[in-house]
C-alpha atoms as a PDB file:
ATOM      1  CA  UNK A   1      18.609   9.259  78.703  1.00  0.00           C
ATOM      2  CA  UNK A   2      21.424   9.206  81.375  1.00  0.00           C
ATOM      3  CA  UNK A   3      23.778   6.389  81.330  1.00  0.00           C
ATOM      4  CA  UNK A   4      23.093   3.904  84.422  1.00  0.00           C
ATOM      5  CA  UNK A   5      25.425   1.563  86.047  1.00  0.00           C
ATOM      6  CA  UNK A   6      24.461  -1.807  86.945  1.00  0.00           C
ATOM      7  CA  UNK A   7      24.844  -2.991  91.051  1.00  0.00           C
ATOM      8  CA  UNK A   8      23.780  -5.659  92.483  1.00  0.00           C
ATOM      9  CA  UNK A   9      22.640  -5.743  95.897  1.00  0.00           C
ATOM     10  CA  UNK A  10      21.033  -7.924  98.241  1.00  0.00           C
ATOM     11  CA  UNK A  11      18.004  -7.499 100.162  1.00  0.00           C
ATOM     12  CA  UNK A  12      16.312  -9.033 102.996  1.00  0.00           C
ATOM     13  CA  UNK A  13      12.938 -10.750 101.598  1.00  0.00           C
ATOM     14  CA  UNK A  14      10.481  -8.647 103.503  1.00  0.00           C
ATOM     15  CA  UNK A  15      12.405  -5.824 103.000  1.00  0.00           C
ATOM     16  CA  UNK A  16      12.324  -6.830  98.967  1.00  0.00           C
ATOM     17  CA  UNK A  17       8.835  -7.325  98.811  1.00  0.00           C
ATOM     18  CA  UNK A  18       7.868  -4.272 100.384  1.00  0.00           C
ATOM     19  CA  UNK A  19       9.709  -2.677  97.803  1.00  0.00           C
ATOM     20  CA  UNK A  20       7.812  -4.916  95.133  1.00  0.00           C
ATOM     21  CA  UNK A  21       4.716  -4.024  96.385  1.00  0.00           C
ATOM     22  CA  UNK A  22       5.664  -0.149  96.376  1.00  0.00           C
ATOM     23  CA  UNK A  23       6.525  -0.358  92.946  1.00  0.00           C
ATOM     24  CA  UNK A  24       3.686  -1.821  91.798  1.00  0.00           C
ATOM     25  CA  UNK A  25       1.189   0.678  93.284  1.00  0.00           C
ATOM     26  CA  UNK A  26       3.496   3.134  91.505  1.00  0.00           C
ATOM     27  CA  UNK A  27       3.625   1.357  88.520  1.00  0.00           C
ATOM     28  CA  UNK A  28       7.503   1.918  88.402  1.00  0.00           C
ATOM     29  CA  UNK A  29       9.917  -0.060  88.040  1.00  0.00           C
ATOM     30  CA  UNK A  30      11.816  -1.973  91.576  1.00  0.00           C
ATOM     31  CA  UNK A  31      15.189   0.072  90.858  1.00  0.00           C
ATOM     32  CA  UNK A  32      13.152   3.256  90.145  1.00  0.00           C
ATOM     33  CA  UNK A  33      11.750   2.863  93.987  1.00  0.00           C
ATOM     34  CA  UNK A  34      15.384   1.725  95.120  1.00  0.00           C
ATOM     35  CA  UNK A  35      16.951   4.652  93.155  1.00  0.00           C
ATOM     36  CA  UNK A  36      14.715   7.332  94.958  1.00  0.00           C
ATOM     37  CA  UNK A  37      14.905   5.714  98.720  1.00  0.00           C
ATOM     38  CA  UNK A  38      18.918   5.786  97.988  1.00  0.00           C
ATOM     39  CA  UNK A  39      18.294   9.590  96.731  1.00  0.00           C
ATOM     40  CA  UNK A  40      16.536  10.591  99.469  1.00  0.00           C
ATOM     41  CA  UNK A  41      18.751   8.782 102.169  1.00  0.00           C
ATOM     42  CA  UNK A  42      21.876  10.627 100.511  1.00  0.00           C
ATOM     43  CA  UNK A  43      20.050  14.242 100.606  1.00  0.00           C
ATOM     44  CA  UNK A  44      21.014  17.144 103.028  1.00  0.00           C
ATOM     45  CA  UNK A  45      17.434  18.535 102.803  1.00  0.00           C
ATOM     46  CA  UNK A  46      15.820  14.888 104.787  1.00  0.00           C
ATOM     47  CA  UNK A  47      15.644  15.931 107.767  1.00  0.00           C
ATOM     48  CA  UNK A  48      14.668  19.445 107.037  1.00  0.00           C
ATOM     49  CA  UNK A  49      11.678  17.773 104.888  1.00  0.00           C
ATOM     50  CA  UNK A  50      11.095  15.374 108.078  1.00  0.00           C
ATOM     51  CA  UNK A  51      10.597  18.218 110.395  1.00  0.00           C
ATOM     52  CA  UNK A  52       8.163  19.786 107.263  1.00  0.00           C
ATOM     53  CA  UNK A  53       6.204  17.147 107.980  1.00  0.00           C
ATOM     54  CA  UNK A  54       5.823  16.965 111.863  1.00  0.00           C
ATOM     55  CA  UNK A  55       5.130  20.758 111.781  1.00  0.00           C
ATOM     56  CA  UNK A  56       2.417  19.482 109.664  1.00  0.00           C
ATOM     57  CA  UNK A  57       1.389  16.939 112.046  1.00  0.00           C
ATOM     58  CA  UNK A  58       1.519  19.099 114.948  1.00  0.00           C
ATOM     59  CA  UNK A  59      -0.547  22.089 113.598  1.00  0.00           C
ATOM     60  CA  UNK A  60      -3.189  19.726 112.598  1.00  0.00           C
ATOM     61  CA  UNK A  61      -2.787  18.067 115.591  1.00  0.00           C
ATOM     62  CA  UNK A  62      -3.778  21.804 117.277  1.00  0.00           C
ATOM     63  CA  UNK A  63      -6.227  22.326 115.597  1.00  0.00           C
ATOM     64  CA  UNK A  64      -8.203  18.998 116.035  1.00  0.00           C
ATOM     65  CA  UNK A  65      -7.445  19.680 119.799  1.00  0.00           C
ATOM     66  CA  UNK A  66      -8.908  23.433 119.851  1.00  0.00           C
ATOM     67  CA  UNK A  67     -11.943  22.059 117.980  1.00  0.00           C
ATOM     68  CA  UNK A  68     -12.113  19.203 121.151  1.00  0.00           C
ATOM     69  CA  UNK A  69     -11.771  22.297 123.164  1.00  0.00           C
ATOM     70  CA  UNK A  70     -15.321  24.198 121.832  1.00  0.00           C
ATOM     71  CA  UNK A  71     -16.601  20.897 122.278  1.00  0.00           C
ATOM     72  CA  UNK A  72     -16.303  20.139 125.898  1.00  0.00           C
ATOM     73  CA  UNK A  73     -16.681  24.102 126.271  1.00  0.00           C
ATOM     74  CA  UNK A  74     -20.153  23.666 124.638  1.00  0.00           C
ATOM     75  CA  UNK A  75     -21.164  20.005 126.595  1.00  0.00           C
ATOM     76  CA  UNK A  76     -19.949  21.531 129.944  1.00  0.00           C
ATOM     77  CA  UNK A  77     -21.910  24.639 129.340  1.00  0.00           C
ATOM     78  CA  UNK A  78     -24.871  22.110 127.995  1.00  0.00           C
ATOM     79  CA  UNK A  79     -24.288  20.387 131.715  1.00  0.00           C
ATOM     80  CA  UNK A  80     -24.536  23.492 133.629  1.00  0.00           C
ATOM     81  CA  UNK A  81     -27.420  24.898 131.985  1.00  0.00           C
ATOM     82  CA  UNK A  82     -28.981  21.719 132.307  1.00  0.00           C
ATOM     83  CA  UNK A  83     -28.640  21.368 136.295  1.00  0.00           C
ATOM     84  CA  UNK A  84     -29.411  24.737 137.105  1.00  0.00           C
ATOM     85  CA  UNK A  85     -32.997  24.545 134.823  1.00  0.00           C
ATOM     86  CA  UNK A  86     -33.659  21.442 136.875  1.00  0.00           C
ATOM     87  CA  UNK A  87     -32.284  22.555 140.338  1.00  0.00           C
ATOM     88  CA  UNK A  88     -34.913  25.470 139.951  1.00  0.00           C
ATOM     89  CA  UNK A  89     -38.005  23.805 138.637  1.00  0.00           C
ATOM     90  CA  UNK A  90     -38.030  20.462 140.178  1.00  0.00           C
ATOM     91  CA  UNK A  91     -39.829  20.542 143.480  1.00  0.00           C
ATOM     92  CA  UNK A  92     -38.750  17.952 146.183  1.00  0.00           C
ATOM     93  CA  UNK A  93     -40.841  14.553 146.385  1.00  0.00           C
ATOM     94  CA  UNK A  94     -42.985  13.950 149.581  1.00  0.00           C
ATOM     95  CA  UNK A  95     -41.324  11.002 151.187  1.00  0.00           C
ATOM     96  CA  UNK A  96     -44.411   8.328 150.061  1.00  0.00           C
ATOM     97  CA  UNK A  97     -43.618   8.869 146.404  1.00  0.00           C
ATOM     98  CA  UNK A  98     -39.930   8.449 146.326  1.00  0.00           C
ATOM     99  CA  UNK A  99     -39.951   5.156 145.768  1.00  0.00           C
ATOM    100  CA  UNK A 100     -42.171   5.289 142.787  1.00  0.00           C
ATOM    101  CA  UNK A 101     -40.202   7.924 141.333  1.00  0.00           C
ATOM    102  CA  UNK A 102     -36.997   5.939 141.657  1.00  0.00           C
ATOM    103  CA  UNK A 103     -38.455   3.545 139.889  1.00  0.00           C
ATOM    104  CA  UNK A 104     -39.721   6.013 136.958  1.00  0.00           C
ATOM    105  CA  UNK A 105     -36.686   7.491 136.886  1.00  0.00           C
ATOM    106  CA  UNK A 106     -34.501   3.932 136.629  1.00  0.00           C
ATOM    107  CA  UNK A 107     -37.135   3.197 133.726  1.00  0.00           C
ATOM    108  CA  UNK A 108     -36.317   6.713 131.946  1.00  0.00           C
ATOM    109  CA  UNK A 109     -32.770   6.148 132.644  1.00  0.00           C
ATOM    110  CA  UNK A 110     -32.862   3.116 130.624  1.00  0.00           C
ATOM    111  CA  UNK A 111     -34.782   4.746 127.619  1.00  0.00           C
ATOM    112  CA  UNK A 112     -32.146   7.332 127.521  1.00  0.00           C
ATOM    113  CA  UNK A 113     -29.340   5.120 127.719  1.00  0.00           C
ATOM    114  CA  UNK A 114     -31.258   2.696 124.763  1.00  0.00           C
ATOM    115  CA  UNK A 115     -31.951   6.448 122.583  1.00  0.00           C
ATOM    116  CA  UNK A 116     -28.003   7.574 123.510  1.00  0.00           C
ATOM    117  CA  UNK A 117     -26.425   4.051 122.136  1.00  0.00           C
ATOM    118  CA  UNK A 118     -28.813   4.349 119.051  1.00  0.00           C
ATOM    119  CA  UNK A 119     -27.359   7.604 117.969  1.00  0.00           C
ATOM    120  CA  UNK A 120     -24.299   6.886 118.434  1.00  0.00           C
ATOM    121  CA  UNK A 121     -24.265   4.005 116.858  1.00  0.00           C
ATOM    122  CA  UNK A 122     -25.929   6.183 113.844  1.00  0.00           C
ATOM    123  CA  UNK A 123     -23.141   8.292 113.485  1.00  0.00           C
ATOM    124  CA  UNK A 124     -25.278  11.063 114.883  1.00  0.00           C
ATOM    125  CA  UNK A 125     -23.833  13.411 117.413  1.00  0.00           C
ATOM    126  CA  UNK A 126     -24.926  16.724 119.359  1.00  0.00           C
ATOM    127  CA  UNK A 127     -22.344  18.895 119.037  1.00  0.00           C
ATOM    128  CA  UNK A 128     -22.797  17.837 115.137  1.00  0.00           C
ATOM    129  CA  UNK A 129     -26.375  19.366 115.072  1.00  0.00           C
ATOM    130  CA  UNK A 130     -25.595  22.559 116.979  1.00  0.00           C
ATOM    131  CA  UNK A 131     -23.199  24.426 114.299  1.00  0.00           C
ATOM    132  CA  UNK A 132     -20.413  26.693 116.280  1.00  0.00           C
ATOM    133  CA  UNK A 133     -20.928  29.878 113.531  1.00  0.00           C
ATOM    134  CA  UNK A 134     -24.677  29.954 113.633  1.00  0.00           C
ATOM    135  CA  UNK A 135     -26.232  32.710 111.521  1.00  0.00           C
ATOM    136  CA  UNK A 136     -27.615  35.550 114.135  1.00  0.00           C
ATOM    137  CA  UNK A 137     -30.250  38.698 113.676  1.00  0.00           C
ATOM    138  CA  UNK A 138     -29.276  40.688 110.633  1.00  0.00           C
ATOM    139  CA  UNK A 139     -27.587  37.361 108.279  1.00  0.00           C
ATOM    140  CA  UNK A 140     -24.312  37.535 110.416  1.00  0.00           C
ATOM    141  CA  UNK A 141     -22.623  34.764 111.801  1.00  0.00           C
ATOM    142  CA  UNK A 142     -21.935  35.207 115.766  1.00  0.00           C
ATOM    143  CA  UNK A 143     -19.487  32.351 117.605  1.00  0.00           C
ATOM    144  CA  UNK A 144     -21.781  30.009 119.724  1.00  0.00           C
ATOM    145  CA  UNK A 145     -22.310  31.645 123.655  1.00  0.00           C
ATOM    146  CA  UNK A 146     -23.381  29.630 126.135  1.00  0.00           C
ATOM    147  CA  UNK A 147     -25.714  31.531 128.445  1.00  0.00           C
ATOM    148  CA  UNK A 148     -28.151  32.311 125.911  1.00  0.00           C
ATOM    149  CA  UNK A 149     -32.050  31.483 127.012  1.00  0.00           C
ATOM    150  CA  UNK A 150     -31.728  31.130 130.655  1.00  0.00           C
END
C-alpha cells in the first residue's frame, strides 16, 4: 500500500454531500471520490477524454437524426401516396349532398383523431410497424421505396 498524506480541506455542504452521495453509490470511500476528481482535474489527457465524449455524443446524435430522416422520408411519401389515391378515386359531391358529407366527414374526423390519441398513447407507432429492411422476393432484404403499389 502507498503511503498517504493527510489534508484537510473544506467543502461547501452541497458540494460535500454530492460527494457523499457519489461515494456511496460507489461504495468507496469520500477521499477515494475526492482523490480521483483531484486526479482527473490535474491530468493532461481531460480534455482530450472530454472531446472523446462529445464525438460520442455527436455521432449518436447523427445517427438518431438520419433515422428521423427515413422517417419523415417514409410519412411524406405515406402523404403523397395518400392524396394522389384519393385525388383520383374520389368523385366530386353534387352540391345537395355536401352538407351531409361535411357532416360525415367531421364525424370520421373525430373517430380518427379518438383511434390516433389511443395509439399513441399505447406506445404504438406507424413507422414502428413498417420495418425499413423488409425481407423482398428471393429472402433478401431491400431498403424500404416509396412508390411501390401505385
Amino acid at each position: 500500500m502507498t503511503p498517504r498524506t493527510r489534508m484537510n480541506v473544506y467543502f461547501d455542504p452541497p458540494l460535500l454531500s454530492q460527494v457523499e452521495a457519489v461515494a456511496l453509490c460507489r461504495n468507496v470511500s469520500k477521499s477515494a471520490v475526492i482523490e480521483a476528481a483531484v486526479a482527473s482535474f490535474l491530468s493532461g489527457d481531460t480534455s482530450e477524454r472530454m472531446e472523446a465524449a462529445l464525438s460520442r455524443r455527436l455521432d449518436r446524435l447523427g445517427r438518431q437524426v438520419e433515422g428521423l430522416d427515413e422517417d419523415l422520408a417514409v410519412v411524406g411519401e405515406t402523404l403523397s401516396l395518400f392524396i394522389r389515391f384519393w385525388m383520383t378515386v374520389t368523385p366530386p359531391l353534387p352540391e345537395a349532398s355536401r352538407d351531409a358529407a361535411r357532416a360525415k366527414g367531421a364525424e370520421r374526423f373525430e373517430g380518427f383523431l379518438q383511434s390516433l390519441g389511443s395509439k399513441l398513447a399505447a406506445g404504438d407507432r406507424f413507422l414502428r410497424d413498417v420495418t425499413r429492411d423488409r425481407v423482398g422476393e428471393g429472402g433478401r432484404k431491400e431498403a424500404y421505396r416509396g412508390n411501390e403499389g401505385i
